[in-house]
C-alpha atoms as a PDB file:
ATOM      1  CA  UNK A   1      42.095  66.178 -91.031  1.00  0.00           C
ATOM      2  CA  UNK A   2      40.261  69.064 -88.751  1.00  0.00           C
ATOM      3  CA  UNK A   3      39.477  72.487 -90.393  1.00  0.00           C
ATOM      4  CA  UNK A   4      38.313  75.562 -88.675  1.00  0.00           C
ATOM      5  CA  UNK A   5      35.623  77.319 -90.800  1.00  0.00           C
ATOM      6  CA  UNK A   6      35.153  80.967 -90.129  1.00  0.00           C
ATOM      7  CA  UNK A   7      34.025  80.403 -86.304  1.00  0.00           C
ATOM      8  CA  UNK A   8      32.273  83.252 -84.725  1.00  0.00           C
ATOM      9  CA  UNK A   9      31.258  83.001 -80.730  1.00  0.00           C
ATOM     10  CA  UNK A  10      30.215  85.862 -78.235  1.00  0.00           C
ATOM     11  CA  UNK A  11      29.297  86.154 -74.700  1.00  0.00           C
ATOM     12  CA  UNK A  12      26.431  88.601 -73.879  1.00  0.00           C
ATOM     13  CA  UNK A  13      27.199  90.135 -77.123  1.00  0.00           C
ATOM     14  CA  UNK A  14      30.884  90.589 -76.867  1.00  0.00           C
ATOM     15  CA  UNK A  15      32.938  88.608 -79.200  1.00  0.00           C
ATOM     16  CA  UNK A  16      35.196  86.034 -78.015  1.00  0.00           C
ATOM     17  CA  UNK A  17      36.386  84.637 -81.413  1.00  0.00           C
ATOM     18  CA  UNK A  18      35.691  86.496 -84.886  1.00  0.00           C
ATOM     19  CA  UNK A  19      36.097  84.708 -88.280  1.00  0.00           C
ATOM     20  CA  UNK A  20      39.068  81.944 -86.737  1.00  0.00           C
ATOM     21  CA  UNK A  21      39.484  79.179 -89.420  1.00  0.00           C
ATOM     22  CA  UNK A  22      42.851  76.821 -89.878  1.00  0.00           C
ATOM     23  CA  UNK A  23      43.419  73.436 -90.955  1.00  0.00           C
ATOM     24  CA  UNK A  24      45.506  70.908 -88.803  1.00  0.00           C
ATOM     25  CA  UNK A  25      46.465  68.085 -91.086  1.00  0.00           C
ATOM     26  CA  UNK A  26      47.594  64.377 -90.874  1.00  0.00           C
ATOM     27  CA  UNK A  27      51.146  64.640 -89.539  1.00  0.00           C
ATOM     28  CA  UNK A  28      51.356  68.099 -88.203  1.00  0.00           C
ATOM     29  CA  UNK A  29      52.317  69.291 -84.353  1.00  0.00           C
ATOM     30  CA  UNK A  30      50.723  72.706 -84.787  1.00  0.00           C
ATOM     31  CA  UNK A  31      51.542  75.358 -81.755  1.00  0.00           C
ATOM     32  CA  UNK A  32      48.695  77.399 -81.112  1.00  0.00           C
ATOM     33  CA  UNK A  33      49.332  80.481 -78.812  1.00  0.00           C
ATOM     34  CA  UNK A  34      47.755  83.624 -77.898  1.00  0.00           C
ATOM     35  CA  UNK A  35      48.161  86.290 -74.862  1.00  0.00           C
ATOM     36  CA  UNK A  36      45.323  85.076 -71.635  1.00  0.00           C
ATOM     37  CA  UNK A  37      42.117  86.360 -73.647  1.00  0.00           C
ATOM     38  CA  UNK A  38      43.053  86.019 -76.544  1.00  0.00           C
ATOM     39  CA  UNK A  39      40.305  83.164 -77.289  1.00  0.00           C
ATOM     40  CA  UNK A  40      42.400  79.974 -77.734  1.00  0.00           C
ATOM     41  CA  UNK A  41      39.663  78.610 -75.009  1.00  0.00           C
ATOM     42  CA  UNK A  42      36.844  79.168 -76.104  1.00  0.00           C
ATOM     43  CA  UNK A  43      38.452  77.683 -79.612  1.00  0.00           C
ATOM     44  CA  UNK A  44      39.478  74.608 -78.281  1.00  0.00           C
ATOM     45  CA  UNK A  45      36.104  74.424 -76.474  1.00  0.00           C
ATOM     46  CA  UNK A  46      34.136  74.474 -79.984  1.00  0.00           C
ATOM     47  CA  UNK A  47      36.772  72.081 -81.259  1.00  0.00           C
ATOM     48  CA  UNK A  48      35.444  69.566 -78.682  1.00  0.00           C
ATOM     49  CA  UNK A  49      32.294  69.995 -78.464  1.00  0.00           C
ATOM     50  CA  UNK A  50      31.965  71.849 -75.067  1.00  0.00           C
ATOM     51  CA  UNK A  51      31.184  74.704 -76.949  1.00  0.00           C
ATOM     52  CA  UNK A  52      28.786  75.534 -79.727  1.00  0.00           C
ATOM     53  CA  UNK A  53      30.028  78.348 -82.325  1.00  0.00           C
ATOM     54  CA  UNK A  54      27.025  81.372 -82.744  1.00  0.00           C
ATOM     55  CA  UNK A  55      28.627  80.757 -86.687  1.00  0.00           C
ATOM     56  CA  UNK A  56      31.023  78.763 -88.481  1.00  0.00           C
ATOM     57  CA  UNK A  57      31.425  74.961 -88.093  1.00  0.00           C
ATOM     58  CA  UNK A  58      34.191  72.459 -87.234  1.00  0.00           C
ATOM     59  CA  UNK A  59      35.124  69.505 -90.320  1.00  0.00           C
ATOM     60  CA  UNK A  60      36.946  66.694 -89.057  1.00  0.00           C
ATOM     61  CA  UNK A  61      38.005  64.430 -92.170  1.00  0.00           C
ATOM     62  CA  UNK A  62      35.623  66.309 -94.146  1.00  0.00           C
ATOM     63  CA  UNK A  63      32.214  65.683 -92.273  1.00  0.00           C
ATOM     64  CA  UNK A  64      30.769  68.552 -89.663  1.00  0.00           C
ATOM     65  CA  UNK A  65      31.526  66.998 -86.279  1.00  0.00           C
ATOM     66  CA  UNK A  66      28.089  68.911 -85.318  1.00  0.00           C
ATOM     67  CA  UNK A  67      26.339  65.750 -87.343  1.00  0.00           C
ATOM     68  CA  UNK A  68      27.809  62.681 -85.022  1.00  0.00           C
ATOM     69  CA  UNK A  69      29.687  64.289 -82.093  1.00  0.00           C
ATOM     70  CA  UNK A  70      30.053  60.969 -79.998  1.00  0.00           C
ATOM     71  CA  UNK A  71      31.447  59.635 -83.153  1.00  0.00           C
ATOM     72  CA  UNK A  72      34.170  62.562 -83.157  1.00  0.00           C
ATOM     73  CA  UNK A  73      34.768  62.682 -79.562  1.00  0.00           C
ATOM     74  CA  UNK A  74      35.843  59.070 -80.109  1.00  0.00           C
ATOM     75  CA  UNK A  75      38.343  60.042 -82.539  1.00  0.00           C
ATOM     76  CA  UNK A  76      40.544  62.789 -80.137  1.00  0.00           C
ATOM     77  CA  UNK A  77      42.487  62.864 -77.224  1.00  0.00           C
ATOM     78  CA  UNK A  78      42.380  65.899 -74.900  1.00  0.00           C
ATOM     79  CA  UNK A  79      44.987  67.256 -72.360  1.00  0.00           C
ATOM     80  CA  UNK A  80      42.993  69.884 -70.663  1.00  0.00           C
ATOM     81  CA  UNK A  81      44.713  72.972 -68.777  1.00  0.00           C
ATOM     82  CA  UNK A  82      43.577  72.087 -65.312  1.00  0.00           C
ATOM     83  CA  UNK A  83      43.787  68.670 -64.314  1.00  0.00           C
ATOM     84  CA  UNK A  84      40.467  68.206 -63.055  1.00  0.00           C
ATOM     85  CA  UNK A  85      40.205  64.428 -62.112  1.00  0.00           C
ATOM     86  CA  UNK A  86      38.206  61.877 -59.442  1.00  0.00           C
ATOM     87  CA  UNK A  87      40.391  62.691 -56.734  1.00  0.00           C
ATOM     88  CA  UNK A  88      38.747  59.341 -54.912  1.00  0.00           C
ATOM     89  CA  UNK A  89      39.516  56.987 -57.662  1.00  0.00           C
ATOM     90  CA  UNK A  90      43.587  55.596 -58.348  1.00  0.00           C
ATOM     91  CA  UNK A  91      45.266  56.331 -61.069  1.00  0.00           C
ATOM     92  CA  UNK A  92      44.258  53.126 -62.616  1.00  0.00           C
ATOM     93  CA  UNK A  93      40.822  53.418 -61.868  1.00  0.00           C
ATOM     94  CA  UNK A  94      40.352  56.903 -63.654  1.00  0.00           C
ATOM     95  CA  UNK A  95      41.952  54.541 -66.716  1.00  0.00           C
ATOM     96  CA  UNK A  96      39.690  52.655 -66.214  1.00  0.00           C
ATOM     97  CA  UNK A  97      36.805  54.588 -66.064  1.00  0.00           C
ATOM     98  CA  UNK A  98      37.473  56.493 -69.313  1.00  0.00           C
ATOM     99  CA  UNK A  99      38.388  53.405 -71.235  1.00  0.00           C
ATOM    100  CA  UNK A 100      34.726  52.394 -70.556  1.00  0.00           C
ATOM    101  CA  UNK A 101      33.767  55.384 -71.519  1.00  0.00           C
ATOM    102  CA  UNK A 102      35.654  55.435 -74.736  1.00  0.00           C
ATOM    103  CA  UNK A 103      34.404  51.406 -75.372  1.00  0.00           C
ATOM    104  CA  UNK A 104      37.325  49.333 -75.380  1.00  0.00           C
ATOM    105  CA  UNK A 105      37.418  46.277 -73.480  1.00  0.00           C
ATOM    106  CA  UNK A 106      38.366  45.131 -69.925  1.00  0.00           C
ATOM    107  CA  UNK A 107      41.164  42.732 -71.112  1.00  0.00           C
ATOM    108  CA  UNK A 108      42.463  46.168 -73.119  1.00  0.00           C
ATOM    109  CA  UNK A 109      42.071  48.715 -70.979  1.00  0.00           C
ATOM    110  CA  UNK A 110      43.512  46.546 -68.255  1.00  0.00           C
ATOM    111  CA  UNK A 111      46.562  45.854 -70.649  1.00  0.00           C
ATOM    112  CA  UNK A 112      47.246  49.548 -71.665  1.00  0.00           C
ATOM    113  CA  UNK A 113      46.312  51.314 -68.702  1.00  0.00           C
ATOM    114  CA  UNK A 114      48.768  48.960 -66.677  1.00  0.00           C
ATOM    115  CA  UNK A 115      51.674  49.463 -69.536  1.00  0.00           C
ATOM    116  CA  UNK A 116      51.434  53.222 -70.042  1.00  0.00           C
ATOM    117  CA  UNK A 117      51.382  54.003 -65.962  1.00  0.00           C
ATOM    118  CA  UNK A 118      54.789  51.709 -66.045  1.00  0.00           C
ATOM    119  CA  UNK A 119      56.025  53.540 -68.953  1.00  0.00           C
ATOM    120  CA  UNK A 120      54.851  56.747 -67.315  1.00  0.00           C
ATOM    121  CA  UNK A 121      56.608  55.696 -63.665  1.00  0.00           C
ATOM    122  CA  UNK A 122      53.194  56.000 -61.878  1.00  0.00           C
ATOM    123  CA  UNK A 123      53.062  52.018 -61.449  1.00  0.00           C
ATOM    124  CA  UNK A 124      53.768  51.567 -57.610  1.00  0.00           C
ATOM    125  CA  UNK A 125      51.340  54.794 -57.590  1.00  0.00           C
ATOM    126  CA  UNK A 126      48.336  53.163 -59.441  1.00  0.00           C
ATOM    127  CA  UNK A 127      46.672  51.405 -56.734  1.00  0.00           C
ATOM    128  CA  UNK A 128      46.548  55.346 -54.615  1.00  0.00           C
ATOM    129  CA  UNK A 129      43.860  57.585 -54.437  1.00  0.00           C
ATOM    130  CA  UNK A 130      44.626  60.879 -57.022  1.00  0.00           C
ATOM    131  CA  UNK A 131      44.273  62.825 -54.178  1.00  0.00           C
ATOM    132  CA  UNK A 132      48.022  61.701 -53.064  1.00  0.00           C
ATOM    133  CA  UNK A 133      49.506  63.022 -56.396  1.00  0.00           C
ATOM    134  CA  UNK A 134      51.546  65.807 -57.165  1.00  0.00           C
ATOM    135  CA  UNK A 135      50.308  68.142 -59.873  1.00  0.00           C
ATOM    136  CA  UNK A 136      52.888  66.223 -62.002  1.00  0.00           C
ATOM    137  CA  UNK A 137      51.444  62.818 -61.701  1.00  0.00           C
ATOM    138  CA  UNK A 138      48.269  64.027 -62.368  1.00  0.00           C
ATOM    139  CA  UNK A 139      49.264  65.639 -65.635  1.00  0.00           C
ATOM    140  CA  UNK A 140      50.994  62.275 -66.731  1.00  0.00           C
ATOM    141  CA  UNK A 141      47.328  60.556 -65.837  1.00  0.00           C
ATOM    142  CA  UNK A 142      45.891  62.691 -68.070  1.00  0.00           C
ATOM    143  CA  UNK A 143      48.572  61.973 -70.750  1.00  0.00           C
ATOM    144  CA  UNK A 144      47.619  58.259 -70.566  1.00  0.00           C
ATOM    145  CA  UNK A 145      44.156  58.729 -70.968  1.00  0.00           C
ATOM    146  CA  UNK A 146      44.395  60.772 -73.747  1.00  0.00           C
ATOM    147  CA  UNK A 147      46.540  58.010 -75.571  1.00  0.00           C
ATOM    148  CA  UNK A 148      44.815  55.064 -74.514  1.00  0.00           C
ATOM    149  CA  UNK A 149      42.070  54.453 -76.870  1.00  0.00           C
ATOM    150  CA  UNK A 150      44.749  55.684 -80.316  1.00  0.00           C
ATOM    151  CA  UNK A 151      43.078  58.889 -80.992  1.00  0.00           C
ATOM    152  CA  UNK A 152      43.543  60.445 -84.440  1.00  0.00           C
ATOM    153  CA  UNK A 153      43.284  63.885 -83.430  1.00  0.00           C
ATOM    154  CA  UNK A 154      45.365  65.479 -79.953  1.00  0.00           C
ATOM    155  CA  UNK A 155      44.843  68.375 -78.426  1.00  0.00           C
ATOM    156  CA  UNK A 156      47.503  69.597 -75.412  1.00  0.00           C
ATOM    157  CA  UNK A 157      46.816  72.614 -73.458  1.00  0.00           C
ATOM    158  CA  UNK A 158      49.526  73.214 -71.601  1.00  0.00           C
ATOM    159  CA  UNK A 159      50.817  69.713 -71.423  1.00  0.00           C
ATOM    160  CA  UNK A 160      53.833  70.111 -69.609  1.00  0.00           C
ATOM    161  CA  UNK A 161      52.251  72.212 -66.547  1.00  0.00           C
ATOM    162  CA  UNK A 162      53.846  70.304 -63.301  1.00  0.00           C
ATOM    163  CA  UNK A 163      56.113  67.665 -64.972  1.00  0.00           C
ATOM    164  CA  UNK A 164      60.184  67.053 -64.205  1.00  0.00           C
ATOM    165  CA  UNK A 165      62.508  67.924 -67.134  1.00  0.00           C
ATOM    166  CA  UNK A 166      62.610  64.077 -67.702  1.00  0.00           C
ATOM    167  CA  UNK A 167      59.354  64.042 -68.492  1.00  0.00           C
ATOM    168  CA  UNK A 168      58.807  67.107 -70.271  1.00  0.00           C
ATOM    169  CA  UNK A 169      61.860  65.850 -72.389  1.00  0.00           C
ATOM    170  CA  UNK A 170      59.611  62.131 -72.521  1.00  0.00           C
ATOM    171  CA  UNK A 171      56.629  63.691 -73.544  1.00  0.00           C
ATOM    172  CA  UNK A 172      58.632  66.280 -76.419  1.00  0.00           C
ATOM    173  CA  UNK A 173      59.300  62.659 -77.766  1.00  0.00           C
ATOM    174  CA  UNK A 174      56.349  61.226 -77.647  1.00  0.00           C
ATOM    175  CA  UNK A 175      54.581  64.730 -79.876  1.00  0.00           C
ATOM    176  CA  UNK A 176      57.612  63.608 -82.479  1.00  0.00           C
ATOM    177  CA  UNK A 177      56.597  59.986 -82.270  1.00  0.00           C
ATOM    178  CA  UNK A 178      53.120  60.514 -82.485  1.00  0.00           C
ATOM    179  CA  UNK A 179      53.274  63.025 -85.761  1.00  0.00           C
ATOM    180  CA  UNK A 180      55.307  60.353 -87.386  1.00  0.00           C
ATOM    181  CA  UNK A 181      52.667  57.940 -87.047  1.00  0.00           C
ATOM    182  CA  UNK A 182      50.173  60.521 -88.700  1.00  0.00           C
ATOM    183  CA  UNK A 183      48.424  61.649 -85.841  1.00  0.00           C
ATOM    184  CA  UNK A 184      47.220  65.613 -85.922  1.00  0.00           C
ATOM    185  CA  UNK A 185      48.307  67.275 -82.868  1.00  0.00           C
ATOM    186  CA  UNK A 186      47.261  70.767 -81.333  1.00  0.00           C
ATOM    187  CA  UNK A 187      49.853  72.075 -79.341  1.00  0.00           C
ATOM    188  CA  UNK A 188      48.969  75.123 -76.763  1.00  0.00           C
ATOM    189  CA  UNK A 189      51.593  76.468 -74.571  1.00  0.00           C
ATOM    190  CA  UNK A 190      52.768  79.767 -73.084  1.00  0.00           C
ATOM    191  CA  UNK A 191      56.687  78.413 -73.201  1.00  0.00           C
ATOM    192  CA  UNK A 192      57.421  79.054 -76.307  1.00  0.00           C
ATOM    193  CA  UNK A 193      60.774  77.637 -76.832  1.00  0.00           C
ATOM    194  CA  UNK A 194      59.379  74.091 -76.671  1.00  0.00           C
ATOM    195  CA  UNK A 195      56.967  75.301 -79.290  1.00  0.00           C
ATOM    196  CA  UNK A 196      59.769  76.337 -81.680  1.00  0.00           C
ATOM    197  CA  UNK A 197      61.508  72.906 -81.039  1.00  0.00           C
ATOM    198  CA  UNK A 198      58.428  70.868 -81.665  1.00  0.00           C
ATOM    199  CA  UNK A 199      55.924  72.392 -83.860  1.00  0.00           C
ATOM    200  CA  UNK A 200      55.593  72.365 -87.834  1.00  0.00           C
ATOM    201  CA  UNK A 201      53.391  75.392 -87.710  1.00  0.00           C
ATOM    202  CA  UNK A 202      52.403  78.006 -85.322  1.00  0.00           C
ATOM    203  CA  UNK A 203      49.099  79.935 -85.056  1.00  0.00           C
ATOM    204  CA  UNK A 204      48.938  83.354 -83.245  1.00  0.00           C
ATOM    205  CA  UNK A 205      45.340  84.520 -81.938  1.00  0.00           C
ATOM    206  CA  UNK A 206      44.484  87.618 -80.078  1.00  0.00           C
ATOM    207  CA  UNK A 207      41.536  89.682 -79.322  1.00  0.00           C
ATOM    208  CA  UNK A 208      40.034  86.870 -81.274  1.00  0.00           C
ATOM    209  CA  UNK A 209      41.511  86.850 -84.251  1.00  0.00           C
ATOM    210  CA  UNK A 210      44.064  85.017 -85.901  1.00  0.00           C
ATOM    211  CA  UNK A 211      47.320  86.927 -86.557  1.00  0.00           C
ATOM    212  CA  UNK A 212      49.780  85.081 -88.131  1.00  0.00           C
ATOM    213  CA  UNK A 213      49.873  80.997 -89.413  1.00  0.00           C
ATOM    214  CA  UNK A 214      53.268  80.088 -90.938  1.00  0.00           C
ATOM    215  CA  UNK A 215      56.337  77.949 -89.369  1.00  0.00           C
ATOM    216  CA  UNK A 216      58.139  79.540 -87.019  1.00  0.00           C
ATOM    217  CA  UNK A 217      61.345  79.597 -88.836  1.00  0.00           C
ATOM    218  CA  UNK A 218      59.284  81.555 -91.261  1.00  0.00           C
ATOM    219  CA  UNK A 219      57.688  83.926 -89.076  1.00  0.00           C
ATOM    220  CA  UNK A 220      61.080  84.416 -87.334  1.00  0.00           C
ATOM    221  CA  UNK A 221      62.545  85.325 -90.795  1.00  0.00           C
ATOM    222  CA  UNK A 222      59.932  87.404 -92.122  1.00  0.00           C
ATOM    223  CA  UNK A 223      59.434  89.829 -89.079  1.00  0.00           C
ATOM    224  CA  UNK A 224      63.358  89.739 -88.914  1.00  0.00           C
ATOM    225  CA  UNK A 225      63.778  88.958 -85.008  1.00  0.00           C
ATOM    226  CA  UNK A 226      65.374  86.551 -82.872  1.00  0.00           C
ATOM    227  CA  UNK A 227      63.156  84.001 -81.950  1.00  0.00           C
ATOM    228  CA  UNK A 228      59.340  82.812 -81.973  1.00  0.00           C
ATOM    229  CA  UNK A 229      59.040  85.128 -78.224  1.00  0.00           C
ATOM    230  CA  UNK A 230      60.292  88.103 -80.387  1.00  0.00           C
ATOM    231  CA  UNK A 231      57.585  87.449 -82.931  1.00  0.00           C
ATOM    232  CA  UNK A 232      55.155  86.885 -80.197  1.00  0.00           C
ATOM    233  CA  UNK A 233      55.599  89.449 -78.357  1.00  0.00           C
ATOM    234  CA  UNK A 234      55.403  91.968 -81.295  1.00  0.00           C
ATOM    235  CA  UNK A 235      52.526  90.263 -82.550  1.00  0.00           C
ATOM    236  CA  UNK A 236      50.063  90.398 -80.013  1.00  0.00           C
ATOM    237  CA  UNK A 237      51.586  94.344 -78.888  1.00  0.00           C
ATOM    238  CA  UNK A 238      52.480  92.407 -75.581  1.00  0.00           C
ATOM    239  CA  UNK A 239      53.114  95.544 -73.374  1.00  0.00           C
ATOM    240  CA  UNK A 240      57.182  96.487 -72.201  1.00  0.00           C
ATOM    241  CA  UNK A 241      57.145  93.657 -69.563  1.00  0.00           C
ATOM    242  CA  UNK A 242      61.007  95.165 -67.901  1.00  0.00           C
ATOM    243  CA  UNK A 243      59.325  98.300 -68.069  1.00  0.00           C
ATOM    244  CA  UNK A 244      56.214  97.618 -65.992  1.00  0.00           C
ATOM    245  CA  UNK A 245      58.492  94.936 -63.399  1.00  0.00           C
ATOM    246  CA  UNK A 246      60.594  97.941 -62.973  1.00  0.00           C
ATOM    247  CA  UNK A 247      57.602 100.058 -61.493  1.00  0.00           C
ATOM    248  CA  UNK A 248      56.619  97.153 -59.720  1.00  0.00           C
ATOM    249  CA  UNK A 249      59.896  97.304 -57.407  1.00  0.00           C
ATOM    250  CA  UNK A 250      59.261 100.626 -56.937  1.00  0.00           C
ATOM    251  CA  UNK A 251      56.051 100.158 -55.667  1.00  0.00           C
ATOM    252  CA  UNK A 252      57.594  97.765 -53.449  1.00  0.00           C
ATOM    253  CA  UNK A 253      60.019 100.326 -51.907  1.00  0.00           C
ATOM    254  CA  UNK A 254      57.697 102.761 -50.965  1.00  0.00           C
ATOM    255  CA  UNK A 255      57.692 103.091 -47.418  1.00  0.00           C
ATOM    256  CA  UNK A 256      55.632 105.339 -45.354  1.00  0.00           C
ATOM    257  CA  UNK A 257      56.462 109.131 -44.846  1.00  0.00           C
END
């Protein structure tokens, strides 16, 4: 459904991404993770358009999204990191607003945006400005809107920043729901537990490049460690974290002479 063909993209000269391609196909939750750097933002930026690649190109069901963007843009829903949303507006209003903006009608969005703020217990919120909700609710808001117009393609960065364990354990449902009805879903997260429980494949990036793209029972077995943070962590050459919290106590206990 989306393939990744040898992107290239640099700032001022320094590269960001080098040679990244994958495929994400009908069906499949695949994790994508990578150390702060490591250029799984700037990826997901060319994968939505916010971002042009310097080479390489982006196929989504086998046509370059480059040729009808508002066409593809149509076609994917987006969870971004930061929930950046018109803090003026209610909840249902910002439903509102990008159901417009995605098309559908007013008896629709009126119909969905009302149901999935129920389902999502923000109804006796979605008359209230944004401004009055947690970082949780907002998350959920953007949840809805990135369902509401049946996107074949879903991207989640960090989807479960702010929310409850009931509704991180709602929305680990929803990923296994959603796959089963053959929707392709990108899956970023630092918490990589939930990424072992819900992904088909994982993808491993850093210093731009990919590292590793198997399941993660695979990559688990192969590099014959514990778990997908083993792997990780190995992986990327993530530094001896007790090590450097270790000098950071001692730091704290230096007192003056």
């Amino acid at each position: 459904m989306l393939e990744l063909q040898h992107l290239y993209r640099s700032y001022r000269g320094i590269p960001a991404i080098e040679d990244v391609s994958f495929q994400v196909r009908a069906g499949e939750v695949v994790g994508f993770l990578g150390p702060n750097g490591a250029g799984k933002s700037t990826t997901v930026k060319i994968i939505t358009g916010m971002l042009r690649p310097n080479d390489g190109r982006v196929l989504f069901q086998g046509q370059d999204i480059a040729k009808d963007m508002v066409a593809f843009r149509a076609s994917f829903g987006y969870v971004p990191e930061e929930a950046y949303l018109y803090n003026y507006l209610s909840g249902l209003e910002y439903l509102q607003l990008v159901g417009r903006l995605r098309g559908l009608s007013e008896a629709l969005i009126e119909a969905k945006a009302t149901c999935l703020l129920k389902l999502l217990n923000l109804e006796s919120w979605q008359y209230s400005p944004i401004s009055t909700y947690s970082k949780g609710m907002r998350q959920r808001v953007l949840i809805a809107a990135a369902l509401l117009h049946d996107p074949k393609l879903l991207i989640f960065d960090e989807p479960l920043s702010g929310l409850d364990v009931v509704s991180g354990r709602l929305f680990k449902d929803l990923v296994e729901l959603l796959a089963a009805e053959g929707k392709a879903v990108i899956y970023i997260s630092h918490v990589l537990e939930i990424v072992e429980q819900v992904c088909n494949r994982v993808i491993v990036i850093a210093k731009g490049r990919i590292l590793a793209d198997a399941r993660p029972a695979d990559l688990v077995q192969l590099m014959s460690l514990p778990n997908l943070e083993s792997v990780f962590a190995q992986l990327v050459q993530q530094q001896d974290t007790h090590s450097i919290a270790r000098q950071m106590v001692e730091v704290m206990h230096i007192a003056d002479s």
